[in-house]
C-alpha atoms as a PDB file:
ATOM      1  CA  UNK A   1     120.188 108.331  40.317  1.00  0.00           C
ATOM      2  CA  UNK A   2     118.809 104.815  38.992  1.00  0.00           C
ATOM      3  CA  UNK A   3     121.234 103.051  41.260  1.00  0.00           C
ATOM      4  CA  UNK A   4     120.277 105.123  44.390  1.00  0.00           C
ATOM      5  CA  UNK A   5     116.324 104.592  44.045  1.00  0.00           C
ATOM      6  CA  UNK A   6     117.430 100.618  43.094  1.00  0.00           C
ATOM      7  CA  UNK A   7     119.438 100.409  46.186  1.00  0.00           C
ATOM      8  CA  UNK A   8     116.913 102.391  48.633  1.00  0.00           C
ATOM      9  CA  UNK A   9     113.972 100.531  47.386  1.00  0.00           C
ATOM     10  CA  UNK A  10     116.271  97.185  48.222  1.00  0.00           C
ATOM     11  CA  UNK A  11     117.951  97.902  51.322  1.00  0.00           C
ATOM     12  CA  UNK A  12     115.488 100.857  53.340  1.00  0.00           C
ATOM     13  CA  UNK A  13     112.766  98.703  54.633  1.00  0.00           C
ATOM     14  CA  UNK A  14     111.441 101.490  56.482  1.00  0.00           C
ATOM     15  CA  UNK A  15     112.303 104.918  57.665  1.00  0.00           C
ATOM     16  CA  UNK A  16     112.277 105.229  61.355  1.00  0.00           C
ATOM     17  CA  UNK A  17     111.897 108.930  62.449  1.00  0.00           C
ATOM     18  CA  UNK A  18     111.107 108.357  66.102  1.00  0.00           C
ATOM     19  CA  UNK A  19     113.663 109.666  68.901  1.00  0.00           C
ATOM     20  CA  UNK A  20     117.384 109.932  67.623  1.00  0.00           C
ATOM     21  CA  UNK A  21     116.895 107.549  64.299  1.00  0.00           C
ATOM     22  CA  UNK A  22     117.094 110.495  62.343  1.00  0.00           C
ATOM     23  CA  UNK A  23     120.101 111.869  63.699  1.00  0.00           C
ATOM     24  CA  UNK A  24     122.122 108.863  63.366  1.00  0.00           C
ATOM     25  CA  UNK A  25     121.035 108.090  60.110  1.00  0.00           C
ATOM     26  CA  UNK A  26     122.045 111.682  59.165  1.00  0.00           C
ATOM     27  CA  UNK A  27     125.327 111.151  60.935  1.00  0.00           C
ATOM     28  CA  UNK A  28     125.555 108.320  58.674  1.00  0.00           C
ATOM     29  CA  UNK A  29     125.657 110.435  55.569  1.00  0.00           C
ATOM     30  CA  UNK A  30     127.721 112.814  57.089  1.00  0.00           C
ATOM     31  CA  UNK A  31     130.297 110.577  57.494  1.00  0.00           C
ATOM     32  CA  UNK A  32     129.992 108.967  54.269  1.00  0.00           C
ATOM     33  CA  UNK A  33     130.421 112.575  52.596  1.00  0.00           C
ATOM     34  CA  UNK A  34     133.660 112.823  54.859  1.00  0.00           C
ATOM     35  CA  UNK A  35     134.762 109.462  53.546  1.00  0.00           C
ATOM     36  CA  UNK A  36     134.202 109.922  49.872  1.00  0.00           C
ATOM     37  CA  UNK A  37     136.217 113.115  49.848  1.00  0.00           C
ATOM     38  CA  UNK A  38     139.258 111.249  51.504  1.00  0.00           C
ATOM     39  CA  UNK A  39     138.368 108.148  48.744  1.00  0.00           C
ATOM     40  CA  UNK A  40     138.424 111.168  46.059  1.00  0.00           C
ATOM     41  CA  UNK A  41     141.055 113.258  46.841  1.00  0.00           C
ATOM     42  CA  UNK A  42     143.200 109.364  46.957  1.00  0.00           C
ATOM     43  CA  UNK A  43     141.769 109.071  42.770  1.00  0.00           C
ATOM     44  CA  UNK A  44     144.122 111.688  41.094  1.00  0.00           C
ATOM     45  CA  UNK A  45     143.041 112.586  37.405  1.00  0.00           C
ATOM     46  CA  UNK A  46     145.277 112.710  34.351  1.00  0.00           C
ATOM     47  CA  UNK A  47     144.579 113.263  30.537  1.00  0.00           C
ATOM     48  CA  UNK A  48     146.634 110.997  28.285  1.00  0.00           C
ATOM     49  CA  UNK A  49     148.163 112.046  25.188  1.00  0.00           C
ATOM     50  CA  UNK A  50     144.646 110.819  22.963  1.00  0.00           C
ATOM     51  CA  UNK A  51     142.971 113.480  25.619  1.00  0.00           C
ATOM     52  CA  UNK A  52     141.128 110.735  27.404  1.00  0.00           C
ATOM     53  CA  UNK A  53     140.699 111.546  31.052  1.00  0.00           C
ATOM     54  CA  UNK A  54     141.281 108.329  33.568  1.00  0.00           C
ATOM     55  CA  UNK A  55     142.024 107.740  37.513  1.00  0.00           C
ATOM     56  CA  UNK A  56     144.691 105.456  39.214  1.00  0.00           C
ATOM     57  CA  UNK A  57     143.933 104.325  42.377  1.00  0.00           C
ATOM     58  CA  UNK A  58     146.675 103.281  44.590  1.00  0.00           C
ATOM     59  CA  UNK A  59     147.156 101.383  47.784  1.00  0.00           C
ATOM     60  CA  UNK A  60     145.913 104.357  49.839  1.00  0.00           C
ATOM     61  CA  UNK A  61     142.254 104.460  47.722  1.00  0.00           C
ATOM     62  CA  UNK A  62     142.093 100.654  48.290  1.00  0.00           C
ATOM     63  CA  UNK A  63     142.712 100.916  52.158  1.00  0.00           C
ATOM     64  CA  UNK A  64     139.894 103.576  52.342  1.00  0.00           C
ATOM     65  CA  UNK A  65     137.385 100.871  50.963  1.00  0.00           C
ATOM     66  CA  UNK A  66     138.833  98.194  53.175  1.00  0.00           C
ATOM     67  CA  UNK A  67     138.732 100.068  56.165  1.00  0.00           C
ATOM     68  CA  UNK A  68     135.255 101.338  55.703  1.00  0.00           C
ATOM     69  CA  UNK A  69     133.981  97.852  54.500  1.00  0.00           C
ATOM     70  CA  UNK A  70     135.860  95.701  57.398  1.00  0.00           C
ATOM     71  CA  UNK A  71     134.002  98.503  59.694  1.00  0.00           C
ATOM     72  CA  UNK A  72     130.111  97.993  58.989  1.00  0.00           C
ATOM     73  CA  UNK A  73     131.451  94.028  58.394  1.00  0.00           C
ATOM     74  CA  UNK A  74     132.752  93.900  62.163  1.00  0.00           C
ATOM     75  CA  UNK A  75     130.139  96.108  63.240  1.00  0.00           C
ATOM     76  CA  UNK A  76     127.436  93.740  61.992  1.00  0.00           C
ATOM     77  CA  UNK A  77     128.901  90.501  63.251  1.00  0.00           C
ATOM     78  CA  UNK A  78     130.248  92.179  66.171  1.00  0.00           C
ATOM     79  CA  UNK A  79     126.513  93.598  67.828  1.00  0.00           C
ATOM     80  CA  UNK A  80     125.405  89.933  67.244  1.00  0.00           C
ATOM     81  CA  UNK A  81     128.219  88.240  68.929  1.00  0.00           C
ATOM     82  CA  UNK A  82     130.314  90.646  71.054  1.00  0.00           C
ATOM     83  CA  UNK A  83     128.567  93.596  72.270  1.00  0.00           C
ATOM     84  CA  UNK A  84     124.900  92.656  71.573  1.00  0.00           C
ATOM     85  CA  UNK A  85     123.707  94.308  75.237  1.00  0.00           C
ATOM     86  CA  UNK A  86     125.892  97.430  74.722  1.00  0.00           C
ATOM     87  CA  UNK A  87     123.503  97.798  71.167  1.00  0.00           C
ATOM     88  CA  UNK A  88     120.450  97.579  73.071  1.00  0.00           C
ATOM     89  CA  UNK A  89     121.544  99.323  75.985  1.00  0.00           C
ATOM     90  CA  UNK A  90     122.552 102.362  73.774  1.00  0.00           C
ATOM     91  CA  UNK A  91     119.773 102.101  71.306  1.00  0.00           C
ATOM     92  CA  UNK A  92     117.567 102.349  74.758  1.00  0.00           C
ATOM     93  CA  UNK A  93     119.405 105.165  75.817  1.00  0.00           C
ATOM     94  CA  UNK A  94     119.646 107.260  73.076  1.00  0.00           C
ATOM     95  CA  UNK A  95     115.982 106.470  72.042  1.00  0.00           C
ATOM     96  CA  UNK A  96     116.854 104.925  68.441  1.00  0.00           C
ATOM     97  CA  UNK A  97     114.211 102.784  67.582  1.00  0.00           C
ATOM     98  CA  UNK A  98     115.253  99.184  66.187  1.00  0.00           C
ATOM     99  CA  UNK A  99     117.908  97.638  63.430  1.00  0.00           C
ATOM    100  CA  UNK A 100     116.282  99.203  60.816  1.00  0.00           C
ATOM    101  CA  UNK A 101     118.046 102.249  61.878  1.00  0.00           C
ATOM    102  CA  UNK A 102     121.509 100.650  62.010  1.00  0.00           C
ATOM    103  CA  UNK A 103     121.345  98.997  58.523  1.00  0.00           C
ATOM    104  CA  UNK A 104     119.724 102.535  57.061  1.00  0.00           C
ATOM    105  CA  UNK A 105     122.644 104.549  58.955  1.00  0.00           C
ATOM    106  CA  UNK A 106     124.632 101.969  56.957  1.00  0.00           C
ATOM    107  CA  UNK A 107     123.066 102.281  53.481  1.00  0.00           C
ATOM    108  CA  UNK A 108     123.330 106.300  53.353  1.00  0.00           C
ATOM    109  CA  UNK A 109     126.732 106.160  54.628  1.00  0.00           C
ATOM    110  CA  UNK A 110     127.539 103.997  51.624  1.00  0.00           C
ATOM    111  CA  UNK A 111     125.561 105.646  49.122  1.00  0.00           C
ATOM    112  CA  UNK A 112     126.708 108.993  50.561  1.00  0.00           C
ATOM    113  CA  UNK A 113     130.457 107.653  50.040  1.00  0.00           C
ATOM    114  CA  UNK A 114     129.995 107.074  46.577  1.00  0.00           C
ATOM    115  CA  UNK A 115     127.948 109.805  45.327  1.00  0.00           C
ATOM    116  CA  UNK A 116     130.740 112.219  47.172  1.00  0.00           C
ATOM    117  CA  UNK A 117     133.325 110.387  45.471  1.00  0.00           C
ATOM    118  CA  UNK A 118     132.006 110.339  42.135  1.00  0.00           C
ATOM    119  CA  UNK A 119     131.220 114.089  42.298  1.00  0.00           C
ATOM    120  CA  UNK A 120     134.989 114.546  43.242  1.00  0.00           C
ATOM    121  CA  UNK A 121     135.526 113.055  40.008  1.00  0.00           C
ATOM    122  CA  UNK A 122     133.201 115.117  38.373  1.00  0.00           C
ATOM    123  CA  UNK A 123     135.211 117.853  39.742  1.00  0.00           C
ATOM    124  CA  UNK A 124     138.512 116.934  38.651  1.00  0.00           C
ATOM    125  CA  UNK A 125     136.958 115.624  34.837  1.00  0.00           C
ATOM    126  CA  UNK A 126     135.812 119.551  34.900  1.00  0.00           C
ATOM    127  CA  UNK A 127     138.731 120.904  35.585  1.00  0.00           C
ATOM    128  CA  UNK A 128     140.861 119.089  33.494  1.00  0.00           C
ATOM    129  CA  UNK A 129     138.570 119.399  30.142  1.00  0.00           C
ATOM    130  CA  UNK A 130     138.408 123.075  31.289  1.00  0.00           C
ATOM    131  CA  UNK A 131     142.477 123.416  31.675  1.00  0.00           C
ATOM    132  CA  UNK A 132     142.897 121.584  27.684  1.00  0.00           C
ATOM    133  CA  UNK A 133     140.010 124.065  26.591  1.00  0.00           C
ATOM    134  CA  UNK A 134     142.137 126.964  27.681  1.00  0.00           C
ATOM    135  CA  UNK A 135     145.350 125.678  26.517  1.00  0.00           C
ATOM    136  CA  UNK A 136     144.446 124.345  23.099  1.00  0.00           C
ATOM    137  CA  UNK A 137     143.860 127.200  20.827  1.00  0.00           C
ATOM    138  CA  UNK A 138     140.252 126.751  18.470  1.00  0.00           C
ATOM    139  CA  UNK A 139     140.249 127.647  14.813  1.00  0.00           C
ATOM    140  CA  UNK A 140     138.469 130.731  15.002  1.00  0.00           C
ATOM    141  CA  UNK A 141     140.859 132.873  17.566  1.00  0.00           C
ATOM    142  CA  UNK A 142     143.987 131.253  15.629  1.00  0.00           C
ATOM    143  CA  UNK A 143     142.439 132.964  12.438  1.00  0.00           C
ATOM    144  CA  UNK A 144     141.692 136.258  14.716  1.00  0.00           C
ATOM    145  CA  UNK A 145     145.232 136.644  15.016  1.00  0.00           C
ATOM    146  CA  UNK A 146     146.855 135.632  11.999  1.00  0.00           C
ATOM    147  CA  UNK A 147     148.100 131.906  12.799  1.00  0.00           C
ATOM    148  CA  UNK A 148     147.781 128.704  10.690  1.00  0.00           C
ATOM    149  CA  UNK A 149     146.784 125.229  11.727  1.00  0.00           C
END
């Protein structure tokens, strides 16, 4: 939660709420809560034989990150340098109010990814400690019915 106020307080100059802004920066978080539970689902959990719980991400969990990084890269160079009218013509049009809105639609969708992602993990971590819980016996049922460690 450090790390979010850090990266807000860095990054959010302002918070435009005039016209559309809002919806696009909430379509920004939407999509970054779309794109962490792809990134998530690609991060499969496993318990080693010490009972230490660890991901492996593969080529498909790396192409999620490039894909969405390339994106907001060639985005950003891309409405200075290719389609700089279509920008303002659309930020006109759909009454979104300046690049503040952009870069914030930008930030969420980020932080959004990441927070989904990690609470994926959460998720699994749960589930596994919960699954070894339920299939390692403790002391005090094995003495209930009669067994030895």
């Amino acid at each position: 939660m450090i790390a979010i106020v850090v990266i807000i307080a860095i990054f959010v100059h302002s918070l435009p709420l005039d016209g559309n802004a809002p919806s696009l920066q909430l379509a920004g978080i939407g999509i970054g809560v779309i794109c962490g539970l792809v990134a998530g689902s690609l991060l499969p959990a496993y318990r080693d034989a010490s009972g230490e719980i660890y991901t492996v991400g593969g080529v498909g969990y790396a192409l999620v990150w490039i894909v969405i990084s390339s994106a907001r890269v060639v985005f950003a160079y891309g409405s200075e340098h290719w389609f700089g009218e279509e920008i303002i013509r659309f930020s006109i049009d759909y009454e979104i109010s300046g690049p503040d809105v952009y870069s914030n639609t930008f930030v969420f969708m980020a932080l959004a990814m990441v927070l989904t992602r990690t609470a994926v993990l959460v998720t699994k971590r749960g589930r596994l400690r919960a699954a070894h819980a339920n299939a390692v016996p403790d002391a005090e049922s094995m003495q209930r019915s009669g067994s030895t460690l």
